[in-house]
PDB file of N, CA and C in Angstrom:
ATOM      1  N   UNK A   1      18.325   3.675   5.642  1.00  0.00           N
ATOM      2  CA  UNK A   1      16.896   3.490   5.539  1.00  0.00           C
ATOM      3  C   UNK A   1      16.445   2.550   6.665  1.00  0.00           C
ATOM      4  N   UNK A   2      15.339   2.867   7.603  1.00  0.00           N
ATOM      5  CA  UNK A   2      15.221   2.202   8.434  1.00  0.00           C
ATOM      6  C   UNK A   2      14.270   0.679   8.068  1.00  0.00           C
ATOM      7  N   UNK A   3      14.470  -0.056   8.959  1.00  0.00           N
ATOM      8  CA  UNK A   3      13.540  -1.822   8.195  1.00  0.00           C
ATOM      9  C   UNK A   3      11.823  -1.372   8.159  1.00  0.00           C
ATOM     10  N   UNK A   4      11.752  -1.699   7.023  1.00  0.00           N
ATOM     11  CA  UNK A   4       9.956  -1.962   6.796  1.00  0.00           C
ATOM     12  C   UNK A   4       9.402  -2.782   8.257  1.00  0.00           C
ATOM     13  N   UNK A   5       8.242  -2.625   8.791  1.00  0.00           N
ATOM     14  CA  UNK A   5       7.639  -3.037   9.739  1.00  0.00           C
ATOM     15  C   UNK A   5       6.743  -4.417   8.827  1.00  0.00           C
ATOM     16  N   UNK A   6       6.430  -5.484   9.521  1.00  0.00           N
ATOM     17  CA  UNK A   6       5.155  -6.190   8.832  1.00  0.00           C
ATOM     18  C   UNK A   6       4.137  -5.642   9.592  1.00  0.00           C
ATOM     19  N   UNK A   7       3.658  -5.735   8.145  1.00  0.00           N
ATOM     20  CA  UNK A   7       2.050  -5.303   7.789  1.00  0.00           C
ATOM     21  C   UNK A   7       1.507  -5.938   7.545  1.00  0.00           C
ATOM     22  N   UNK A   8       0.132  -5.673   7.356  1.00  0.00           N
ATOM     23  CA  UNK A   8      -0.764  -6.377   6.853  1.00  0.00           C
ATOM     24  C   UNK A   8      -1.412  -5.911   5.664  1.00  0.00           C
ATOM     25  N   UNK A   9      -2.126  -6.514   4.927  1.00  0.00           N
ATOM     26  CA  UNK A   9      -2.905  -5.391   3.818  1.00  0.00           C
ATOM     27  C   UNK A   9      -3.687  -4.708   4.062  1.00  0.00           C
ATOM     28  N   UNK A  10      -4.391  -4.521   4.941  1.00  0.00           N
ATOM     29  CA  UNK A  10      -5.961  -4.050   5.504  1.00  0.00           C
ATOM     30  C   UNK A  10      -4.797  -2.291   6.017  1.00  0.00           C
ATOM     31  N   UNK A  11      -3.557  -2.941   6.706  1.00  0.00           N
ATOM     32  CA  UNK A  11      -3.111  -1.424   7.259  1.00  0.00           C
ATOM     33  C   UNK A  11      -2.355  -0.597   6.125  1.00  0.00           C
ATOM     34  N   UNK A  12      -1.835  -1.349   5.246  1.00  0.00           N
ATOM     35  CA  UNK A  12      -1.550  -0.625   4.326  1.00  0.00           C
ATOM     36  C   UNK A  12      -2.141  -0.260   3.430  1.00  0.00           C
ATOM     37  N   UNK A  13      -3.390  -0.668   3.134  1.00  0.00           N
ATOM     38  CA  UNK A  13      -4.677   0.400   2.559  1.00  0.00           C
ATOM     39  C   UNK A  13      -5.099   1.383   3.020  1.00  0.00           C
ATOM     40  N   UNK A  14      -5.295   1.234   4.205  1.00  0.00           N
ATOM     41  CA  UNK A  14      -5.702   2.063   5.290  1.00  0.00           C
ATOM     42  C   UNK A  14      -4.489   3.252   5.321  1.00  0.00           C
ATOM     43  N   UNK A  15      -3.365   3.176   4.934  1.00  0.00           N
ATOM     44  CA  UNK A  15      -2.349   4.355   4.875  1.00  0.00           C
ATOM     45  C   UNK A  15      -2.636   4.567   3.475  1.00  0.00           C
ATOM     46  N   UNK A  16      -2.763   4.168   2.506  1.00  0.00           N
ATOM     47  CA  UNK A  16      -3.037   4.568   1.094  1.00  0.00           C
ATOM     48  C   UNK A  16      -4.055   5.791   0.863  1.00  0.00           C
ATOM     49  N   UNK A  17      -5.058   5.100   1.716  1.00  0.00           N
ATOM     50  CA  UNK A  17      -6.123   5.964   1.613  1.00  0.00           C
ATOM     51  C   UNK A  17      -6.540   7.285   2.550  1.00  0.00           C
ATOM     52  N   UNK A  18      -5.643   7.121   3.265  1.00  0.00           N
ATOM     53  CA  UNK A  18      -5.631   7.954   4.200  1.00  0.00           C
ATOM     54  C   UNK A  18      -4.794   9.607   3.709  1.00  0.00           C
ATOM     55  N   UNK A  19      -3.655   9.035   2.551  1.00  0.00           N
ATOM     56  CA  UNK A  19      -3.206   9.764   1.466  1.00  0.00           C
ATOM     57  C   UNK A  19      -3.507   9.964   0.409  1.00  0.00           C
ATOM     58  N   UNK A  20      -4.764   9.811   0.177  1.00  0.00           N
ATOM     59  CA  UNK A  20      -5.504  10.042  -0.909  1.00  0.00           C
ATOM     60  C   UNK A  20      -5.605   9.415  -1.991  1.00  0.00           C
ATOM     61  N   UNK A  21      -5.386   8.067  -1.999  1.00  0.00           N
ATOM     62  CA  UNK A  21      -5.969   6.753  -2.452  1.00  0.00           C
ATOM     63  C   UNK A  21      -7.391   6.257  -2.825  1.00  0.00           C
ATOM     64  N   UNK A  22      -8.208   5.918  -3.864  1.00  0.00           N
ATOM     65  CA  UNK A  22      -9.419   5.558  -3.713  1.00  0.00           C
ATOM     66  C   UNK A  22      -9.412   3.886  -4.126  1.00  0.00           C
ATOM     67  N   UNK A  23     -10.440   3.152  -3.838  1.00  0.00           N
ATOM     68  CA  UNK A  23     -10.328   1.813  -4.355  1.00  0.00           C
ATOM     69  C   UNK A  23     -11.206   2.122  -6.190  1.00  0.00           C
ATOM     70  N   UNK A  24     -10.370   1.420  -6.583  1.00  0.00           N
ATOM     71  CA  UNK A  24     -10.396   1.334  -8.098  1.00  0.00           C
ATOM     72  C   UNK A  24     -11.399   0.312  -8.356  1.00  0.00           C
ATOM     73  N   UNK A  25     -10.933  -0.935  -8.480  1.00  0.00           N
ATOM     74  CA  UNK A  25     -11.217  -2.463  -8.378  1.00  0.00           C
ATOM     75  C   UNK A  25     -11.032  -2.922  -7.604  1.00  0.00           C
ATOM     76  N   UNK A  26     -11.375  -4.241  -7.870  1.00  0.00           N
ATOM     77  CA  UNK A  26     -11.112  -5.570  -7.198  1.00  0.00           C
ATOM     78  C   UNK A  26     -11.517  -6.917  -8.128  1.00  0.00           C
ATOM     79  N   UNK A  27     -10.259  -7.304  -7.972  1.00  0.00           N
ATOM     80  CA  UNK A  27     -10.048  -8.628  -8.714  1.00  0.00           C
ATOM     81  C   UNK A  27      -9.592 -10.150  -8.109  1.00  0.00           C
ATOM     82  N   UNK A  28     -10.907 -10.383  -7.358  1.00  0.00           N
ATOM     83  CA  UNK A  28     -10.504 -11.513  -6.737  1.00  0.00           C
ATOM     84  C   UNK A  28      -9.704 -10.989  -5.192  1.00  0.00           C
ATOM     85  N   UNK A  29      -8.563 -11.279  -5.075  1.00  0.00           N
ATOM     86  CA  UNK A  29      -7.804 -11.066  -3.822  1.00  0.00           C
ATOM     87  C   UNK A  29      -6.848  -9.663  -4.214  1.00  0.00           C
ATOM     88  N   UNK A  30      -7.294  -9.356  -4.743  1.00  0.00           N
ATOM     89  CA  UNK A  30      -5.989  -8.147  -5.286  1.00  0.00           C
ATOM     90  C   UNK A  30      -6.941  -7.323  -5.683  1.00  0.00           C
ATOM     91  N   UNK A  31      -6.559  -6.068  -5.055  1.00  0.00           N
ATOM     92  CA  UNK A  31      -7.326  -4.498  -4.606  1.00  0.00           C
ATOM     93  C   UNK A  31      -6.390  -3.660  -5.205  1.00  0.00           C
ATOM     94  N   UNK A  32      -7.347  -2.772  -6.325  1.00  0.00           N
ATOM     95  CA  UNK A  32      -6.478  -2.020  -7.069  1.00  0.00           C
ATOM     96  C   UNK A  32      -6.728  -0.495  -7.060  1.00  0.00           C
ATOM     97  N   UNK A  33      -6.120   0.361  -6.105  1.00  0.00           N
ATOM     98  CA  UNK A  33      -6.150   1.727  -5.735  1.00  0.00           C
ATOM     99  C   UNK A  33      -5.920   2.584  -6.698  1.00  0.00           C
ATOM    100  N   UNK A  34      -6.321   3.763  -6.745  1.00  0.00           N
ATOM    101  CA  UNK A  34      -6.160   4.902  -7.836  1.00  0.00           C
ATOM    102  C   UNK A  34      -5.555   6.160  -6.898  1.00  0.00           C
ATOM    103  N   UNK A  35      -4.770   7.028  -7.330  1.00  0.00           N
ATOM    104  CA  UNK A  35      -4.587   8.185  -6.865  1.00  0.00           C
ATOM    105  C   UNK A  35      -4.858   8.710  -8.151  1.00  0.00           C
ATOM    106  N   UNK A  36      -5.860  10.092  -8.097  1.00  0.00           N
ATOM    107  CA  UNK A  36      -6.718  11.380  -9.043  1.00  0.00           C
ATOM    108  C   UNK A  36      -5.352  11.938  -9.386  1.00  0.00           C
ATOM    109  N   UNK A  37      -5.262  12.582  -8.604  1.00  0.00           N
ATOM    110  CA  UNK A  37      -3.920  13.621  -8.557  1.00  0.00           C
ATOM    111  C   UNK A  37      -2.601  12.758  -9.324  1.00  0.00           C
ATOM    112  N   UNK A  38      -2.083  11.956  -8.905  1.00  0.00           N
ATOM    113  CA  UNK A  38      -0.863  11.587  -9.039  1.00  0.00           C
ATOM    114  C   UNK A  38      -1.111  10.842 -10.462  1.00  0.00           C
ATOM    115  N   UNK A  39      -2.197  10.087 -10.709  1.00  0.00           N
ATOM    116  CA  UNK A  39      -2.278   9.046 -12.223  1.00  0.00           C
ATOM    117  C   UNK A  39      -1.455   7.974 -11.570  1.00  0.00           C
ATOM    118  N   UNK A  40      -2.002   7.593 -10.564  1.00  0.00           N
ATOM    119  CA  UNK A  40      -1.697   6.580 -10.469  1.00  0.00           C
ATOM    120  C   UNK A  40      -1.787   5.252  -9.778  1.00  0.00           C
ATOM    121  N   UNK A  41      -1.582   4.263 -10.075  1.00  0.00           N
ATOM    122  CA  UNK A  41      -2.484   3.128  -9.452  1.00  0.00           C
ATOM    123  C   UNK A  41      -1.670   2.038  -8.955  1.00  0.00           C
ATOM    124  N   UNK A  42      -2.040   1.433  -7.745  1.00  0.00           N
ATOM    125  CA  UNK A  42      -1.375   0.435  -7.107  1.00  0.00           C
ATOM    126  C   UNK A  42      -2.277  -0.563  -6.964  1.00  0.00           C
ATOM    127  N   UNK A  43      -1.727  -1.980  -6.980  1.00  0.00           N
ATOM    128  CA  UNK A  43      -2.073  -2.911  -6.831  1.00  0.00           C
ATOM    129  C   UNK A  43      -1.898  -3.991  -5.299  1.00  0.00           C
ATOM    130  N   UNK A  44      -3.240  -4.422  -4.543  1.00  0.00           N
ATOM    131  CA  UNK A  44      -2.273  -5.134  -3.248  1.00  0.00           C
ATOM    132  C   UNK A  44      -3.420  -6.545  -3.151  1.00  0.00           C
ATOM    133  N   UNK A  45      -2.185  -7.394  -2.958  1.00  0.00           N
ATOM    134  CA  UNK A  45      -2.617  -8.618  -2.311  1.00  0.00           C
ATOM    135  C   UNK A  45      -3.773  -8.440  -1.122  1.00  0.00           C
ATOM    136  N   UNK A  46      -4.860  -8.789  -1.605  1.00  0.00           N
ATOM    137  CA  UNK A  46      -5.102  -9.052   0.242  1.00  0.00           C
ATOM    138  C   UNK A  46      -5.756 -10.216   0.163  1.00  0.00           C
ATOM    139  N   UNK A  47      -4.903 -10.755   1.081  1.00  0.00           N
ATOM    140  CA  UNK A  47      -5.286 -12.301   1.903  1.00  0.00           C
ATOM    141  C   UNK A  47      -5.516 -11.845   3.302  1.00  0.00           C
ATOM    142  N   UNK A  48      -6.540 -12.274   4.068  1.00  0.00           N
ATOM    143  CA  UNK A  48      -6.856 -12.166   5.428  1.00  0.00           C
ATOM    144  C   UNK A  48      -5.973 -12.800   6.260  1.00  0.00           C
ATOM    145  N   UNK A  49      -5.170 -13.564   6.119  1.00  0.00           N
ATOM    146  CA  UNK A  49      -4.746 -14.669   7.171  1.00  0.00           C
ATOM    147  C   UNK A  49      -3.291 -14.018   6.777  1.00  0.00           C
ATOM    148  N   UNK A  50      -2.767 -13.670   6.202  1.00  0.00           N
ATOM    149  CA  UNK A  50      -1.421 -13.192   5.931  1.00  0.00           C
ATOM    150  C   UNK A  50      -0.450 -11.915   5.793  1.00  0.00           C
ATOM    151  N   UNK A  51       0.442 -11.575   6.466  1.00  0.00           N
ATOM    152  CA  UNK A  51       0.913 -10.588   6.170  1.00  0.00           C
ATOM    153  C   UNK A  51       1.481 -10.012   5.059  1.00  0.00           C
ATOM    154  N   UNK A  52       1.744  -8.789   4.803  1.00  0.00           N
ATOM    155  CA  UNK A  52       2.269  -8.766   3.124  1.00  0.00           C
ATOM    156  C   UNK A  52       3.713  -8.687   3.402  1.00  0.00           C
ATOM    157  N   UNK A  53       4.536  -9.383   2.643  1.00  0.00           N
ATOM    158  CA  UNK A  53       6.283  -9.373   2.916  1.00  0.00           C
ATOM    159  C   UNK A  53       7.125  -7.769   2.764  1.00  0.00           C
ATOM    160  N   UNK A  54       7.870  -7.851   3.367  1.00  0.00           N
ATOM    161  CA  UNK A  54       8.464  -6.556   3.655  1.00  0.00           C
ATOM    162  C   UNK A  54       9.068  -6.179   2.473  1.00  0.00           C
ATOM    163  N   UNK A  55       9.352  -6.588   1.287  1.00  0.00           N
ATOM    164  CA  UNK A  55      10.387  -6.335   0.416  1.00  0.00           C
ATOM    165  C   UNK A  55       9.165  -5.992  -0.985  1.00  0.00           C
ATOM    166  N   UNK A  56       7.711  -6.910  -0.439  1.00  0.00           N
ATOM    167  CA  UNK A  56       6.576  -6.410  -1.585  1.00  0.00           C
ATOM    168  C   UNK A  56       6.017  -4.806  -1.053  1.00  0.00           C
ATOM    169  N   UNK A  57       5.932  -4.930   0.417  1.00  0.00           N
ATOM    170  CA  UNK A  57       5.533  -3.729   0.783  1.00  0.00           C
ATOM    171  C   UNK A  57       6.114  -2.661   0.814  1.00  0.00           C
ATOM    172  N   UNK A  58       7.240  -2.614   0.778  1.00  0.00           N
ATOM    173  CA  UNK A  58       8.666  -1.463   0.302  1.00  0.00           C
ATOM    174  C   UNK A  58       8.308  -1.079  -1.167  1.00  0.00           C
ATOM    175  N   UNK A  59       7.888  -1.979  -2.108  1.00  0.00           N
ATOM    176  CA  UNK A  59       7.908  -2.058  -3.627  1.00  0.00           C
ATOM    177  C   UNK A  59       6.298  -1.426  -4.363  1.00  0.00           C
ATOM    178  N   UNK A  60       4.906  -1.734  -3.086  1.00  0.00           N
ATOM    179  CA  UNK A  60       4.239  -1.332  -3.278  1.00  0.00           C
ATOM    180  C   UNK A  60       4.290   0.152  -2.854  1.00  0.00           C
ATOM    181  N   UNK A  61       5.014   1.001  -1.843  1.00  0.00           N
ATOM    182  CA  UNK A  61       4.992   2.306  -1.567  1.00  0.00           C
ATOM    183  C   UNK A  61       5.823   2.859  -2.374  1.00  0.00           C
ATOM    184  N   UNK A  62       6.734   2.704  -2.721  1.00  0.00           N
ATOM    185  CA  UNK A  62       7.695   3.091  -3.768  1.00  0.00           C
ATOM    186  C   UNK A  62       6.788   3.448  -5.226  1.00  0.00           C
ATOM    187  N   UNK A  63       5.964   2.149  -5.976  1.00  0.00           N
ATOM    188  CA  UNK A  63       5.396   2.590  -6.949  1.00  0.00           C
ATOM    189  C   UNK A  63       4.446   3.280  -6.150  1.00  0.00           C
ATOM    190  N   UNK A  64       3.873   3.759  -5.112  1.00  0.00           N
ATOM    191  CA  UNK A  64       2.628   4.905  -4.730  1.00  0.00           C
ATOM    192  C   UNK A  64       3.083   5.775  -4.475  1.00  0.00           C
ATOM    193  N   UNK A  65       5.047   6.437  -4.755  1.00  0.00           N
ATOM    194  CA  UNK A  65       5.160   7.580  -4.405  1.00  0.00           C
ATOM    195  C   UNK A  65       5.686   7.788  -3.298  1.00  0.00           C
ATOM    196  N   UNK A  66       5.838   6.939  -2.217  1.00  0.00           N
ATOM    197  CA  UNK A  66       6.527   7.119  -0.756  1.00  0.00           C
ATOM    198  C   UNK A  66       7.797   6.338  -0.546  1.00  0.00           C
ATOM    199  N   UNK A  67       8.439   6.847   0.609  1.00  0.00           N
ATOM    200  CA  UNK A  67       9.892   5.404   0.843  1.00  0.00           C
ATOM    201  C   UNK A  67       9.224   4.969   2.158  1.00  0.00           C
ATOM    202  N   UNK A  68       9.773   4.319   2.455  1.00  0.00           N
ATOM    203  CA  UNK A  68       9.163   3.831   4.191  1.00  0.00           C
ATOM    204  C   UNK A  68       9.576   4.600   5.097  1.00  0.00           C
ATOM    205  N   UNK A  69      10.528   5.786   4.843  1.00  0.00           N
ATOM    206  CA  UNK A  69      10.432   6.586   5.645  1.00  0.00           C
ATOM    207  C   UNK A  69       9.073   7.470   5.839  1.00  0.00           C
ATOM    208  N   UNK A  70       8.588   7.951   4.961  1.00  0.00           N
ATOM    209  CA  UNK A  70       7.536   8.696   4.959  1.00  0.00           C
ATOM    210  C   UNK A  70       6.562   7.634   5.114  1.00  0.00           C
ATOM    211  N   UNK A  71       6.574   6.628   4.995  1.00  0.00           N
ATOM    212  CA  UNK A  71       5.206   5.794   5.923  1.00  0.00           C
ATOM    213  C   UNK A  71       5.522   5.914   7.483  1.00  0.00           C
ATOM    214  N   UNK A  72       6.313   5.586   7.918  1.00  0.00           N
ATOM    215  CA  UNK A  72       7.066   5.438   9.396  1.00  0.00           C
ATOM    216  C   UNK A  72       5.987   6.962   9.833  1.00  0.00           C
ATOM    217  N   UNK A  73       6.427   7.776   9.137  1.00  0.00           N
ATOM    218  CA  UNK A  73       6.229   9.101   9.469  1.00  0.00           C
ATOM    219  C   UNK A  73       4.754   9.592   9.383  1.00  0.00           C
ATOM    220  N   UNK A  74       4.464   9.098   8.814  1.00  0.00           N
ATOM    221  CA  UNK A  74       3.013   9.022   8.319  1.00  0.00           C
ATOM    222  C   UNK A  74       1.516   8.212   8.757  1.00  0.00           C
ATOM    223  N   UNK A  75       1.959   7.487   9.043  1.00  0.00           N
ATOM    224  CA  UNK A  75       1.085   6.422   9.753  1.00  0.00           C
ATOM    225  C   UNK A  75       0.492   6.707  10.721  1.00  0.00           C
TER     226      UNK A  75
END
């Protein structure tokens, strides 16, 4: 499996939604996406000043259905 890249949250929404992701909520700093199709919903940190850690962002694509290969690929 190749290494997760750092990200940020803004780009990994931006790939969420780009796969058919909608924004759900928002609760404070944490943005909570829906996929129609799939039933299902992800949750992401976003702080402006910070990147999201590679091992949360592996964990957030995983529960949305992807490995980081198919982000790599995808993006």
């Amino acid at each position: 499996m190749p290494r997760m890249p750092q990200i940020t949250a803004r780009e990994l929404v931006r790939f969420l939604k780009s796969e058919g992701f909608s924004e759900d909520h928002q609760s404070g700093s944490h943005l909570t996406l829906w996929h129609e199709a799939r039933r299902v919903s992800v949750t992401i940190p976003v702080h402006t000043a910070a990147d999201i850690g590679r091992g949360l962002a592996v964990r957030i694509l995983k529960d949305a259905g992807f490995s980081v290969e198919d982000y790599l690929r995808l993006r």
